[in-house]
C-alpha atoms as a PDB file:
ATOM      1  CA  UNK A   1      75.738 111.627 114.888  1.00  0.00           C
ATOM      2  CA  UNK A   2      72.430 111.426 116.545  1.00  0.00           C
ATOM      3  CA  UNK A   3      72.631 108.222 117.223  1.00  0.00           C
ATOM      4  CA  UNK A   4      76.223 108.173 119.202  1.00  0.00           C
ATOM      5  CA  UNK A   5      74.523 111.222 120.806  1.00  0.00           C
ATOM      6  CA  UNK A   6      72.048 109.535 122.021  1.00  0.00           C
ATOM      7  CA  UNK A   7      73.801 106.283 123.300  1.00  0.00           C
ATOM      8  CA  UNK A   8      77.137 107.904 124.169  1.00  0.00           C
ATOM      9  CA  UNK A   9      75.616 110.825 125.960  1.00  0.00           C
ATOM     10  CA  UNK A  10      72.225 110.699 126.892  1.00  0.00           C
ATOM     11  CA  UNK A  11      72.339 107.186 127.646  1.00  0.00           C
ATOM     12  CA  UNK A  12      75.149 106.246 129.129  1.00  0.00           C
ATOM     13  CA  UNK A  13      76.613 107.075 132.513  1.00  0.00           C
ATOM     14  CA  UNK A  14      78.233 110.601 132.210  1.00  0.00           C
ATOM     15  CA  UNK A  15      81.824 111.356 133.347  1.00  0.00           C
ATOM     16  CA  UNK A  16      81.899 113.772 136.202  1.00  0.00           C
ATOM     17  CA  UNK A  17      82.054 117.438 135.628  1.00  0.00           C
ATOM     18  CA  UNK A  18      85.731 117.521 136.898  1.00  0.00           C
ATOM     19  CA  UNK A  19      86.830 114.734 134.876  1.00  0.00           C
ATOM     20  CA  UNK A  20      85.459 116.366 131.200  1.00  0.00           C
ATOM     21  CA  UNK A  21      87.315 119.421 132.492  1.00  0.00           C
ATOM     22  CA  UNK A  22      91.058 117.375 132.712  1.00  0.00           C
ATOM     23  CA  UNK A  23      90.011 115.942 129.639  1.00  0.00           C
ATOM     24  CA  UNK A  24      89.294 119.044 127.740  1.00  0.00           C
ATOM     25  CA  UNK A  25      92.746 120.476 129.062  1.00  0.00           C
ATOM     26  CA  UNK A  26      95.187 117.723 128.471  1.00  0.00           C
ATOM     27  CA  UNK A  27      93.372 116.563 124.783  1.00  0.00           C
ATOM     28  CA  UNK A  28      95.079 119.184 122.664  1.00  0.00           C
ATOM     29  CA  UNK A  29      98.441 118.153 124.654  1.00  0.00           C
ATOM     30  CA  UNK A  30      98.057 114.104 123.941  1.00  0.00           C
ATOM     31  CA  UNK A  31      97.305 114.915 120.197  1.00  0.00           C
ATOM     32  CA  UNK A  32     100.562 116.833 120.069  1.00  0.00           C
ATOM     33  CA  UNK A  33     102.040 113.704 121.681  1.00  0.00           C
ATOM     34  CA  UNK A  34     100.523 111.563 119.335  1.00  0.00           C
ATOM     35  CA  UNK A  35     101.354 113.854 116.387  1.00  0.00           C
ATOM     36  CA  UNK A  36     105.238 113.937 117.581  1.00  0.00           C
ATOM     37  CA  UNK A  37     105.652 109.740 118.615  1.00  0.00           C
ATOM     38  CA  UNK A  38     104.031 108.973 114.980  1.00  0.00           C
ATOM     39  CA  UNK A  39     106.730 110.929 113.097  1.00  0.00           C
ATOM     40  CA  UNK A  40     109.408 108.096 113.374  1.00  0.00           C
ATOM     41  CA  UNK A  41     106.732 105.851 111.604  1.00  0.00           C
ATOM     42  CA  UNK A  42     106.122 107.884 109.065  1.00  0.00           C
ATOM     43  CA  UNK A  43     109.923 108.492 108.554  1.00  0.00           C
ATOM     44  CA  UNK A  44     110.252 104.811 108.645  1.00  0.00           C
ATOM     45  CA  UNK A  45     107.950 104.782 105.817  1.00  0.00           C
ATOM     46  CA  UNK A  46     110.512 106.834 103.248  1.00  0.00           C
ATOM     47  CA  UNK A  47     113.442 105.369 104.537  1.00  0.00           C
ATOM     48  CA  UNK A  48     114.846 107.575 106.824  1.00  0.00           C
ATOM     49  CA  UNK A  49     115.249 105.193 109.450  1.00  0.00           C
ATOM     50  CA  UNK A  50     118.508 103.858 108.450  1.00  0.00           C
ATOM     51  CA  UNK A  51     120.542 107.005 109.341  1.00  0.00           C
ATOM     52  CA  UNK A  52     118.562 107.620 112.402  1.00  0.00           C
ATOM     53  CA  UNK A  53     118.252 103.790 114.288  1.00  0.00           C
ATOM     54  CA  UNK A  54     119.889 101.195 111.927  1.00  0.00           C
ATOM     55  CA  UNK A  55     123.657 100.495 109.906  1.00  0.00           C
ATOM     56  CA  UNK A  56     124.593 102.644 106.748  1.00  0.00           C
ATOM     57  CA  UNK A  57     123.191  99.895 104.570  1.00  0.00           C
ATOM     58  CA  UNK A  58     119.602  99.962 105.659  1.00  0.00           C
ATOM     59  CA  UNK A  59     118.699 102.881 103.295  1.00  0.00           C
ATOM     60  CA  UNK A  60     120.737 100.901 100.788  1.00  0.00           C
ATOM     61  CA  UNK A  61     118.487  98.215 101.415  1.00  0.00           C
ATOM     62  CA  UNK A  62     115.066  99.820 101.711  1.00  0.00           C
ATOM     63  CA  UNK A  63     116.054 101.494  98.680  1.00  0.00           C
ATOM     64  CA  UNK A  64     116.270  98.536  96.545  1.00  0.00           C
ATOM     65  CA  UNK A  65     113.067  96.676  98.715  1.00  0.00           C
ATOM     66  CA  UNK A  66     110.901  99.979  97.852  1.00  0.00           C
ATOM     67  CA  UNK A  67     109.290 101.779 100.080  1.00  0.00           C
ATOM     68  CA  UNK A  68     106.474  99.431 101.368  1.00  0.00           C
ATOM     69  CA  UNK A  69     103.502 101.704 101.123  1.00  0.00           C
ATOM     70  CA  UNK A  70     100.494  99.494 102.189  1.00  0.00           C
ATOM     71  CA  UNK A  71      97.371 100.343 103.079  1.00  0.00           C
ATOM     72  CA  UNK A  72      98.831 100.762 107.143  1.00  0.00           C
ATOM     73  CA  UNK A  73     100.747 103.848 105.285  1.00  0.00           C
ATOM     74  CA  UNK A  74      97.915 105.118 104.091  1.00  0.00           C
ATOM     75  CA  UNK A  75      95.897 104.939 106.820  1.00  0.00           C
ATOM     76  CA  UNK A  76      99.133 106.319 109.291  1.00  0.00           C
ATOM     77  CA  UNK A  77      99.015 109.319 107.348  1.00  0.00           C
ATOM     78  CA  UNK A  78      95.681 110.324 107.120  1.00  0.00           C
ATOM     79  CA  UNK A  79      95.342 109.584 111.049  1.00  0.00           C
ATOM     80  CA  UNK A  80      98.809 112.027 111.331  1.00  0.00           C
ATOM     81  CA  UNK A  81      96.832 114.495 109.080  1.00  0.00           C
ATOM     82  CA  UNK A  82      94.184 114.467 111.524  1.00  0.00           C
ATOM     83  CA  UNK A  83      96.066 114.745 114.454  1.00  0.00           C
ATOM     84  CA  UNK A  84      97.801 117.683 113.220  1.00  0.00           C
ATOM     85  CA  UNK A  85      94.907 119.780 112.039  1.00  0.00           C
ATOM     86  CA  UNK A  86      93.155 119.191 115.065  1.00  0.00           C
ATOM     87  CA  UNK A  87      95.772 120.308 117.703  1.00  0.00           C
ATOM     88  CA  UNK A  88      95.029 124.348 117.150  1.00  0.00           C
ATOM     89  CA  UNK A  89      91.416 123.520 116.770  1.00  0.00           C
ATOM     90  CA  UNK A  90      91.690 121.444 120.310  1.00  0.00           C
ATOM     91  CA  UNK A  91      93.491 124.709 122.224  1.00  0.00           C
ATOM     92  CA  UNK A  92      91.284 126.846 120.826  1.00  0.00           C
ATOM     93  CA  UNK A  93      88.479 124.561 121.687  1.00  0.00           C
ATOM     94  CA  UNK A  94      86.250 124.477 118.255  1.00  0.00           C
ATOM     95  CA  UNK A  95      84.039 122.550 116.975  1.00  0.00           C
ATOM     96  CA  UNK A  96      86.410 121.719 114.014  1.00  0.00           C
ATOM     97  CA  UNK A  97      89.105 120.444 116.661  1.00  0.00           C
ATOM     98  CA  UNK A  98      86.475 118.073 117.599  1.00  0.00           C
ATOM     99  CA  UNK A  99      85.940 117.177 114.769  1.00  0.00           C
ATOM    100  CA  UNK A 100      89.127 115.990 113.220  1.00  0.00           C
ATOM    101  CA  UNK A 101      89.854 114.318 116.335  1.00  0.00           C
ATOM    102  CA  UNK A 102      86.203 112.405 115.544  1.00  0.00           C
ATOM    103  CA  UNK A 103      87.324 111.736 111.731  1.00  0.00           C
ATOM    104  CA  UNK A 104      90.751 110.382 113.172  1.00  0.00           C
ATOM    105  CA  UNK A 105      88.902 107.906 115.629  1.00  0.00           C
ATOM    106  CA  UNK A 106      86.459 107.174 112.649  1.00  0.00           C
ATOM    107  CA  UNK A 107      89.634 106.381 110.382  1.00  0.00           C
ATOM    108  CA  UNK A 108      91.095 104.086 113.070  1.00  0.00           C
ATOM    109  CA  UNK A 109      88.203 101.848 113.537  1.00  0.00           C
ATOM    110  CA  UNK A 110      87.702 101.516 109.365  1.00  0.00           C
ATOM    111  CA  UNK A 111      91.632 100.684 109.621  1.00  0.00           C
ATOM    112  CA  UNK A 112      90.685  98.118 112.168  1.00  0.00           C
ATOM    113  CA  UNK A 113      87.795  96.569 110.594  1.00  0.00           C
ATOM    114  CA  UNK A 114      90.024  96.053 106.985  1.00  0.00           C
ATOM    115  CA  UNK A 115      93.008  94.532 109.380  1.00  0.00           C
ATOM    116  CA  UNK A 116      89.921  92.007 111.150  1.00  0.00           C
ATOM    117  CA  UNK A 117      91.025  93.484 113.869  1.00  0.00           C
ATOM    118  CA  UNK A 118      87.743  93.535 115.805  1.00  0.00           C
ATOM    119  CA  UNK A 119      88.638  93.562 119.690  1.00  0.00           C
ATOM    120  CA  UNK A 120      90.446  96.854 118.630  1.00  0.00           C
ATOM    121  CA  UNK A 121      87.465  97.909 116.617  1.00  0.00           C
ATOM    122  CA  UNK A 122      84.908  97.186 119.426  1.00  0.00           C
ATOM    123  CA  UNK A 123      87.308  98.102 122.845  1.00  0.00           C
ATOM    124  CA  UNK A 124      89.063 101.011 121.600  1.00  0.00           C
ATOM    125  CA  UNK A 125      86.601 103.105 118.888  1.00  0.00           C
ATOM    126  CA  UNK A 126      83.836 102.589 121.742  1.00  0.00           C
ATOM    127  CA  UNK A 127      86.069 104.284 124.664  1.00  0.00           C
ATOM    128  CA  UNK A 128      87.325 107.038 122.757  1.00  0.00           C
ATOM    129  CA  UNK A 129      83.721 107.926 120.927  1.00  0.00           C
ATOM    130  CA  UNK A 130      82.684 107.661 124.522  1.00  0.00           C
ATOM    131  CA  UNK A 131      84.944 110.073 125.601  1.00  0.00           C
ATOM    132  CA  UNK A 132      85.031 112.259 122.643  1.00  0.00           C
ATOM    133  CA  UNK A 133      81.417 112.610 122.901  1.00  0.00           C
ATOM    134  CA  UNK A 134      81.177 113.188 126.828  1.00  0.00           C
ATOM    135  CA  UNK A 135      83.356 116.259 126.073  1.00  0.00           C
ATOM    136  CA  UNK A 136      81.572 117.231 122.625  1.00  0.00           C
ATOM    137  CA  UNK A 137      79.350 120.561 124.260  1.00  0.00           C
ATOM    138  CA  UNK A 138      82.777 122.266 125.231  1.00  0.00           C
ATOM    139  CA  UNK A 139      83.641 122.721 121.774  1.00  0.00           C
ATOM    140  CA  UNK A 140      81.943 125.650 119.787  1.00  0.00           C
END
């Protein structure tokens, strides 16, 4: 933690006053987004998919395929896990909001570096710790 601190924060350019204060507002709002787009995955997952997008026979099918639980399932629902438990935290702006929201970003990146996905790994954990940090000190 120190160390993002220091080059996320006290090293790198900081975000204008104004902008950590949109940021702060709208977070709690995107997780909920987030939380609510991620739910036809995760129904996906179980099968329910079938009777909400597809024929009568998909569930049939996925049925008799099984259910396909990788490690992409896995890591979909700890990141939903995340997302949920840190919405209240978020609104109510707590430390442990921040903090989930940090675990979920931490669980992405591990996701990404098992998948050799490495421009994801490198472009997108290195924004959002950015930005997750630049906003840490409103949280309490």
């Amino acid at each position: 933690m120190k160390t993002l601190d220091l080059y996320l924060v006290k090293k790198a350019p900081a975000l204008p006053k104004s902008v950590k204060d949109i940021l702060v507002s709208i977070a709690p709002w995107f997780e909920l987004v987030g939380a609510i787009f991620s739910l036809p995955a995760l129904f996906a997952i179980f099968g329910f998919s079938a009777t909400l997008y597809g024929t009568p026979y998909g569930g049939y099918m996925m049925g008799r395929a099984g259910y396909g639980f990788s490690l992409a399932t896995v890591f979909l629902m700890v990141g939903m896990v995340l997302m949920i438990l840190a919405i209240p935290g978020l609104f109510k702006r707590s430390k442990m909001g921040w903090n989930y929201v940090f675990y979920s970003v931490l669980v992405n990146a591990v996701y990404s570096l098992v998948t050799f996905n490495f421009f994801g790994l490198i472009v997108s954990s290195l924004i959002s710790l950015y930005l997750l940090f630049q906003v840490k000190s409103y949280y309490k």
